[in-house]
Protein backbone atom coordinates (compact mmCIF):
# COMPACT_ATOMS: atom_id res chain seq x y z
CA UNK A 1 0.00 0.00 0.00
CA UNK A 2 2.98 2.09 0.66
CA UNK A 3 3.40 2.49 -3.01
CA UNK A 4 0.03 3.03 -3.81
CA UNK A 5 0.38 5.86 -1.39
CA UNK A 6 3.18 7.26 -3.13
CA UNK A 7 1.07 7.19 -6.46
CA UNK A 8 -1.66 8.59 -5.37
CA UNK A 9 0.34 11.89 -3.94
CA UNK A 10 1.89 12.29 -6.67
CA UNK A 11 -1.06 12.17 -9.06
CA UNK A 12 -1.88 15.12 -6.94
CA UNK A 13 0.69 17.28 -8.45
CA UNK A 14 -0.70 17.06 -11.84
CA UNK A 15 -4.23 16.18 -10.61
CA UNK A 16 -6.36 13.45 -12.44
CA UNK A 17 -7.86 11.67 -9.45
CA UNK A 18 -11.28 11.92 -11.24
CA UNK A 19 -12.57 12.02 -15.08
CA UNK A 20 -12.46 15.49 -14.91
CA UNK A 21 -8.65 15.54 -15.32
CA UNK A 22 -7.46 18.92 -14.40
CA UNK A 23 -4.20 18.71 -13.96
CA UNK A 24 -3.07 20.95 -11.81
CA UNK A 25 -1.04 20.55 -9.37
CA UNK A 26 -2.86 20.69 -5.85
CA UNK A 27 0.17 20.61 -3.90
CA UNK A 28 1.79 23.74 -5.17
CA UNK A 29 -1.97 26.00 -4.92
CA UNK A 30 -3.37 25.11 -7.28
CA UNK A 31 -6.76 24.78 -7.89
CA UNK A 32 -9.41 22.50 -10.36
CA UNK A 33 -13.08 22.19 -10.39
CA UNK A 34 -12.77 20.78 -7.15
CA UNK A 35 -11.41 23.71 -5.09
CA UNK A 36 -9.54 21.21 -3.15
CA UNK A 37 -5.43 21.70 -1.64
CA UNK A 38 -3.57 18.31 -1.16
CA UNK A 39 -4.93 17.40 2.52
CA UNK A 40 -8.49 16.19 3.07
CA UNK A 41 -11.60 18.85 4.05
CA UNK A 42 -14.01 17.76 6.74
CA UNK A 43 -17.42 18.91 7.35
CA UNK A 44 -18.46 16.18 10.00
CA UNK A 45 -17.81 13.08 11.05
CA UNK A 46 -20.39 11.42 12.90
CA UNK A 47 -22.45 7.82 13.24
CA UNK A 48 -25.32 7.88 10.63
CA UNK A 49 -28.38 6.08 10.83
CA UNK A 50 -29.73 6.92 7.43
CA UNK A 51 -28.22 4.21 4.97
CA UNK A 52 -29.15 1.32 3.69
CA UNK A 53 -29.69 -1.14 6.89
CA UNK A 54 -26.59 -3.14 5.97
CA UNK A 55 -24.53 -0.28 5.92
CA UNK A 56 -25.96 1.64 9.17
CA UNK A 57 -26.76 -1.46 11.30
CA UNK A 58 -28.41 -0.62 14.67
CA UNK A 59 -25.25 1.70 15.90
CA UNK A 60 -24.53 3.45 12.57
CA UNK A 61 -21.98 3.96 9.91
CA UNK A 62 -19.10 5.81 10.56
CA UNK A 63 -19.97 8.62 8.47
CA UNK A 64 -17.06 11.19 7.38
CA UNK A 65 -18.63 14.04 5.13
CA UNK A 66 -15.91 15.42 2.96
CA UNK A 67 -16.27 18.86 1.22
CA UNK A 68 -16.56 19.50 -1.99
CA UNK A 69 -17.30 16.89 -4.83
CA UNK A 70 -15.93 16.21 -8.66
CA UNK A 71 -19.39 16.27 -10.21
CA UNK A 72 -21.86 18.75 -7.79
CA UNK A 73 -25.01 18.25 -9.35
CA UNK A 74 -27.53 20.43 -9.11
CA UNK A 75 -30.21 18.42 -7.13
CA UNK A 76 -27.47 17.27 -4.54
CA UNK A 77 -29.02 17.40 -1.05
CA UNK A 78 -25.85 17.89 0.36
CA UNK A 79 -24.91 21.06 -1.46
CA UNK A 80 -24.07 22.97 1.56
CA UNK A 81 -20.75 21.09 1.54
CA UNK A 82 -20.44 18.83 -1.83
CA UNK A 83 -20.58 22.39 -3.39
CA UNK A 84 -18.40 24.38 -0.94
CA UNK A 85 -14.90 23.52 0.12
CA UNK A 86 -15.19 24.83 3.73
CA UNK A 87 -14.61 22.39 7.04
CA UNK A 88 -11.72 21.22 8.72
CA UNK A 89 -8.48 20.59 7.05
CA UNK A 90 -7.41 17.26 8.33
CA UNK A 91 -3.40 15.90 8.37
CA UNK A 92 -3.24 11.95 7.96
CA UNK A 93 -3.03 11.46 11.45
CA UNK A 94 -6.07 13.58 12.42
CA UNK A 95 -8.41 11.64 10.01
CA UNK A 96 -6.91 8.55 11.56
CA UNK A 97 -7.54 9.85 15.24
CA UNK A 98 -11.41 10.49 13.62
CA UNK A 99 -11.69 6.78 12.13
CA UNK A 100 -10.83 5.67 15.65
CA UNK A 101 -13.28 7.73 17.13
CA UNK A 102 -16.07 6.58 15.47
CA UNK A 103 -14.94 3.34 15.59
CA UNK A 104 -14.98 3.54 19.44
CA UNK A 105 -18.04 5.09 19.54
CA UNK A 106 -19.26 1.49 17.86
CA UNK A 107 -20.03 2.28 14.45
CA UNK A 108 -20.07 -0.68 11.99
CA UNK A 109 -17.43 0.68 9.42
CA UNK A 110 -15.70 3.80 8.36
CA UNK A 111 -17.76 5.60 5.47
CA UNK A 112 -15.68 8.64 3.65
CA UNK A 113 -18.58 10.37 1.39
CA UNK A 114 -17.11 11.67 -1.98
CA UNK A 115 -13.80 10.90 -0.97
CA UNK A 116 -12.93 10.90 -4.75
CA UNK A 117 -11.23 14.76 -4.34
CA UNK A 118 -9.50 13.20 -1.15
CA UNK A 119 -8.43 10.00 -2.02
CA UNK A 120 -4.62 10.61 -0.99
CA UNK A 121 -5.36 11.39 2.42
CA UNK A 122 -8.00 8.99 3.03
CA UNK A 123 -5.58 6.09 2.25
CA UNK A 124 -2.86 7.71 4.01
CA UNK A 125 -4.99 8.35 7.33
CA UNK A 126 -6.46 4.28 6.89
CA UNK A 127 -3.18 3.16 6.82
CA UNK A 128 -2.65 5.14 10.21
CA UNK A 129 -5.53 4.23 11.73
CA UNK A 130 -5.36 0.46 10.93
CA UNK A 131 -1.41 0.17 12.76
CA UNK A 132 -3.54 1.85 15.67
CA UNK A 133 -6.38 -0.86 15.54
CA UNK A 134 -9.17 0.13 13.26
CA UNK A 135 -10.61 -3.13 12.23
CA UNK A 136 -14.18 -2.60 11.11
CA UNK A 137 -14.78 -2.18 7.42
CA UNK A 138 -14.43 0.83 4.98
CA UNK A 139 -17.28 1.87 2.80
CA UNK A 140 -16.46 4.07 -0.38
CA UNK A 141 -19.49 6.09 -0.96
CA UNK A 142 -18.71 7.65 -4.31
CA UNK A 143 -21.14 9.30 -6.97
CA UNK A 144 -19.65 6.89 -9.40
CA UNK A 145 -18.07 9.09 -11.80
CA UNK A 146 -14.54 7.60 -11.02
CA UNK A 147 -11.30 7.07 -12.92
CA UNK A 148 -11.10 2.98 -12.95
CA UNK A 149 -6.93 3.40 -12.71
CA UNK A 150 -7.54 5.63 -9.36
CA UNK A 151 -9.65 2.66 -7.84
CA UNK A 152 -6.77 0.31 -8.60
CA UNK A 153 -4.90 2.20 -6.21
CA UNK A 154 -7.44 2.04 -3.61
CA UNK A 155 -7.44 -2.20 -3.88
CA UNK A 156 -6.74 -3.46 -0.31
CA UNK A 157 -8.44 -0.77 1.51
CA UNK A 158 -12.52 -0.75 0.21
CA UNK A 159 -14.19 -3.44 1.78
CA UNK A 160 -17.46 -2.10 0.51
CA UNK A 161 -18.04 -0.23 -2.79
CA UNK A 162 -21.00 1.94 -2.46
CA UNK A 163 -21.40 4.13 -5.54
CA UNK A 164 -24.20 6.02 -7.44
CA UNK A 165 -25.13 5.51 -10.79
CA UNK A 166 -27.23 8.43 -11.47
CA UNK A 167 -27.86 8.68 -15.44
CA UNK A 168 -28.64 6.09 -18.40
CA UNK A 169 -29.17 9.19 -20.46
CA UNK A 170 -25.83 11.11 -21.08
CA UNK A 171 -27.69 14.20 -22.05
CA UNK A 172 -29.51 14.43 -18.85
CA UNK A 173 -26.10 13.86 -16.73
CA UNK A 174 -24.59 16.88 -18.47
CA UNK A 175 -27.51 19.36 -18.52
CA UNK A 176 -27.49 18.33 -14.49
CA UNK A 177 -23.56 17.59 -13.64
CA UNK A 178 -21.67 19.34 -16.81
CA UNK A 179 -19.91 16.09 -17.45
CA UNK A 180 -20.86 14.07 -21.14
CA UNK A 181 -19.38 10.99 -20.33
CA UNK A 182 -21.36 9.77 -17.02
CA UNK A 183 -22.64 6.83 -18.11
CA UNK A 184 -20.05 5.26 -20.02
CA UNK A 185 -17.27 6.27 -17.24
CA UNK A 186 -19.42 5.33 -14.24
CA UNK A 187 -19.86 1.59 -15.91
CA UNK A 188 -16.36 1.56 -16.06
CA UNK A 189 -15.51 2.26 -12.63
CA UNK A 190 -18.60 -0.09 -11.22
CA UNK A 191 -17.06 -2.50 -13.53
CA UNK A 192 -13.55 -2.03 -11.61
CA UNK A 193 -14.96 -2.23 -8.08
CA UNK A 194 -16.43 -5.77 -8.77
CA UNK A 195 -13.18 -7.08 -10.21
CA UNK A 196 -12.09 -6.07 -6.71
CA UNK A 197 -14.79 -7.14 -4.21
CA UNK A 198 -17.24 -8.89 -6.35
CA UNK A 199 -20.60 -8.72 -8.03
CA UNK A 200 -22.38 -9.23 -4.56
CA UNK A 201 -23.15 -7.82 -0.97
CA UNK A 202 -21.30 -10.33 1.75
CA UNK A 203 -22.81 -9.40 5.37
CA UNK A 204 -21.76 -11.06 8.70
CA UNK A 205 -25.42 -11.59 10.03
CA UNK A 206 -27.00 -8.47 8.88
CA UNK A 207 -24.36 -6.01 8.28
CA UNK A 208 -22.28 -5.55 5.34
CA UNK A 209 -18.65 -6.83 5.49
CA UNK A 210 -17.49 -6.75 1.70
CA UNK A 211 -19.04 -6.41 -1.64
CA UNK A 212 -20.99 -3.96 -3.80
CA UNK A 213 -24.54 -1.93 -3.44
CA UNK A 214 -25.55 0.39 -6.02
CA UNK A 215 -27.39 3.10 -5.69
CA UNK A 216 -29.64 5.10 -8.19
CA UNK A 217 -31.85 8.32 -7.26
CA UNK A 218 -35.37 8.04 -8.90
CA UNK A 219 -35.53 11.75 -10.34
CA UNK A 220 -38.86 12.99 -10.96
CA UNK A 221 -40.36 13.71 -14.36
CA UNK A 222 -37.22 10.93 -15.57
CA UNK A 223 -38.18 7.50 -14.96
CA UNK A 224 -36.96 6.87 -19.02
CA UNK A 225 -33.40 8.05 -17.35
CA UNK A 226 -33.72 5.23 -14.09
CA UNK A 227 -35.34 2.73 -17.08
CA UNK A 228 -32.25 3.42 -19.13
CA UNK A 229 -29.73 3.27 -16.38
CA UNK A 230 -31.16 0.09 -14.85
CA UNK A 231 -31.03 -1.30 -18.81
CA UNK A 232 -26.97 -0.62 -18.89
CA UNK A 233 -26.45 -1.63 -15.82
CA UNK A 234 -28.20 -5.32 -16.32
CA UNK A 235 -26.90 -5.78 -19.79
CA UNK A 236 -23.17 -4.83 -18.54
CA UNK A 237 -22.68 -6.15 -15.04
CA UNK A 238 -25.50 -8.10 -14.64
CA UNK A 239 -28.49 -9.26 -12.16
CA UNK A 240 -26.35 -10.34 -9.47
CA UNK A 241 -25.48 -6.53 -8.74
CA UNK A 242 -27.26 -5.19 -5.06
CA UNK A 243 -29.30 -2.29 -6.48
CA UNK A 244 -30.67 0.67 -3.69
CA UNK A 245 -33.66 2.23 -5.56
CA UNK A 246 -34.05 5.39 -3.59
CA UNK A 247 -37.27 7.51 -3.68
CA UNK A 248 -35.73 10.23 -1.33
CA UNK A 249 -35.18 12.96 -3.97
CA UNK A 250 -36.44 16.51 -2.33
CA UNK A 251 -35.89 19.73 -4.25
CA UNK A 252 -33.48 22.31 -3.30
CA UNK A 253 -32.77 25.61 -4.65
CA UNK A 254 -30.15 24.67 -7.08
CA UNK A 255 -32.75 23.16 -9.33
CA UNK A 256 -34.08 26.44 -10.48
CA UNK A 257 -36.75 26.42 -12.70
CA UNK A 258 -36.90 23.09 -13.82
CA UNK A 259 -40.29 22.23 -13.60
CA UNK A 260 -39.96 18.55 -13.06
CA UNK A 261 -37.41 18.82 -10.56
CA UNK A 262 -39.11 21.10 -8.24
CA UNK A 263 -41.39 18.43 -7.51
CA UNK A 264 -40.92 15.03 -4.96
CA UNK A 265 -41.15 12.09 -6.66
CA UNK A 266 -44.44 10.61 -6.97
CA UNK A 267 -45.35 6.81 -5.76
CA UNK A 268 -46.19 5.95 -9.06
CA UNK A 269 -43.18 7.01 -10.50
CA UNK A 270 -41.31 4.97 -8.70
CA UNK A 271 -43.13 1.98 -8.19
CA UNK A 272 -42.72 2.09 -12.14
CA UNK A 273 -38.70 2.08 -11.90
CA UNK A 274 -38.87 -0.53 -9.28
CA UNK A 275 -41.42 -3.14 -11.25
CA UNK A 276 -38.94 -2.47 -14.51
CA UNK A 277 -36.06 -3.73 -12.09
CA UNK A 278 -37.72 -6.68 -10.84
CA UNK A 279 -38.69 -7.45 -14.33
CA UNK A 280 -35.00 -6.87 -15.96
CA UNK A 281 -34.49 -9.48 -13.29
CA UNK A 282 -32.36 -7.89 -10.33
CA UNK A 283 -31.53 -10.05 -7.77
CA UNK A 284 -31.56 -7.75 -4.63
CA UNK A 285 -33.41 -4.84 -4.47
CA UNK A 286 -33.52 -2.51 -1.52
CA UNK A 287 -36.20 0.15 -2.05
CA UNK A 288 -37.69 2.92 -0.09
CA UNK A 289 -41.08 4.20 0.98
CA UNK A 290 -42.33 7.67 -1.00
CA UNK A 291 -43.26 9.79 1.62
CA UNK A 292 -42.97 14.07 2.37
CA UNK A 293 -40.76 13.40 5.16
CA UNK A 294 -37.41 15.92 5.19
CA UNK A 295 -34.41 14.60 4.43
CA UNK A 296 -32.42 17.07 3.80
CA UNK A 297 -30.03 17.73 6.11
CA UNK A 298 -28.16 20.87 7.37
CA UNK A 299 -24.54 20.99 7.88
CA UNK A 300 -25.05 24.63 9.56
CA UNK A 301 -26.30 22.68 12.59
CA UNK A 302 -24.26 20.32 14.95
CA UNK A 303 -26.18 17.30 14.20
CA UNK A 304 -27.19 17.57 10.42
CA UNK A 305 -29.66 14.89 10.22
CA UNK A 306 -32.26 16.32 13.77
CA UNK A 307 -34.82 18.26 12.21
CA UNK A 308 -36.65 20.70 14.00
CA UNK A 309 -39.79 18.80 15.73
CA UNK A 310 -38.78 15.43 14.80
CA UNK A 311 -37.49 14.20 18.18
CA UNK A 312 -34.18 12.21 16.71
């Protein structure tokens, strides 16, 4: 891994971590779309009840929400920070100390969120943290627009691949991220994690321990983009693949005037998306209820995820 370290720091003076492929070099001030020096940004670290129940368990994931992201679409509900670049500047061994922390406080795995930007430092501070005793798995949670030779590097330390796939429809990923390429590249990368951890979703009694879980946002007003995505995504990796068919999209600001957009998603819609999955033939499906709850959480507030008046 030590070498893989080395690679990965210096990839960061001519920066192509992600598809993007600035090149610039991020240790000398540089900056590229993702605002981003050479040492990891933290926003909050924290246990996290609100994934998918093999990743949060009963006691949480270890969640560590990294600033700034390489793709910052415009429905993300964690804008406040995936498009921003303030938080805490961490050195290797503060991340570590953090990993420990919430490993202590009995979370079920460490779970960097777009660590793409950050890569460098996360390994570095994993490395740390596992001569000090971490031991519960790491979970990658990605957007999915990743550079397959990048993930190479990262072989050995992700126990648990959870990445988005967001868009079958190309045009709809760049009027929404800027980027032409999303489905093609994300395929790629998805393609990369399996050769690494497999095409499945190993658990130790309930809880994820190694594997794969995909996730895909039901947008509303674009079930033909979730039809198309889940049609790539069976014809290229699969039915073995864990799919999480998430209904939690909530409209924020960013959206504008996009008529669909402003909108929840509406049960019909995606009941429709999940039917087309069961009848492409997708193994494992988790899936979520459609409701008005709010989910969006604010990272101006100590504890992101405790709305006001809803007791937790």
């Amino acid at each position: 891994m030590e070498e893989n370290l080395r690679r990965l720091k210096q990839i960061l003076k001519r920066c192509v971590l992600c598809p993007r492929r600035c090149a610039v070099d991020r240790t000398g001030g540089e900056r590229g779309f993702c605002g981003l020096a050479d040492r990891p940004v933290v926003a909050r670290a924290l246990p996290h009840h609100g994934e998918e129940p093999p990743i949060s368990g009963s006691r949480g994931a270890g969640t560590i929400f990294l600033s700034s992201c390489n793709l910052r679409c415009t429905f993300c509900q964690n804008h406040q920070i995936s498009h921003e670049t303030e938080g805490r500047e961490e050195t290797a061994a503060g991340l570590a100390r953090t990993m420990l922390r919430l490993q202590e406080a009995g979370c079920h795995n460490i779970e960097p969120v777009t660590p793409t930007p950050h890569a460098a430092g996360i390994l570095e501070a994993w490395m740390a943290a596992r001569r000090d005793g971490l031991s519960v798995p790491l979970v990658y949670n990605c957007g999915g627009y990743e550079d397959p030779a990048v993930l190479r590097l990262l072989e050995g330390m992700v126990d648990v691949y959870l990445p988005d796939f967001k868009f079958g429809d190309p045009a709809l990923g760049m009027k929404l991220t800027g980027v032409p390429d999303y489905p093609e590249t994300a395929l790629r990368a998805v393609g990369e994690m399996i050769r690494q951890v497999g095409d499945t979703l190993e658990t130790d009694g309930s809880l994820a321990r190694s594997g794969i879980l995909v996730r895909h946002l039901v947008l509303p007003g674009n079930t033909a983009n979730s039809r198309a995505a889940l049609d790539l995504l069976r014809r290229r990796l699969g039915p073995s693949v864990p799919l999480s068919l998430m209904s939690q999209y909530t409209p924020v600001n960013l959206v504008g005037q996009e008529p669909d957009l402003s909108r929840r998603v509406t049960p019909q819609e995606y009941e429709s998306v999940v039917d087309y999955a069961l009848d492409l033939g997708f193994e494992e499906l988790y899936v979520q209820a459609v409701d008005e709850r709010e989910i969006v959480p604010d990272f101006r507030r100590e504890d992101p995820f405790r709305w006001p008046g809803s007791g937790g």
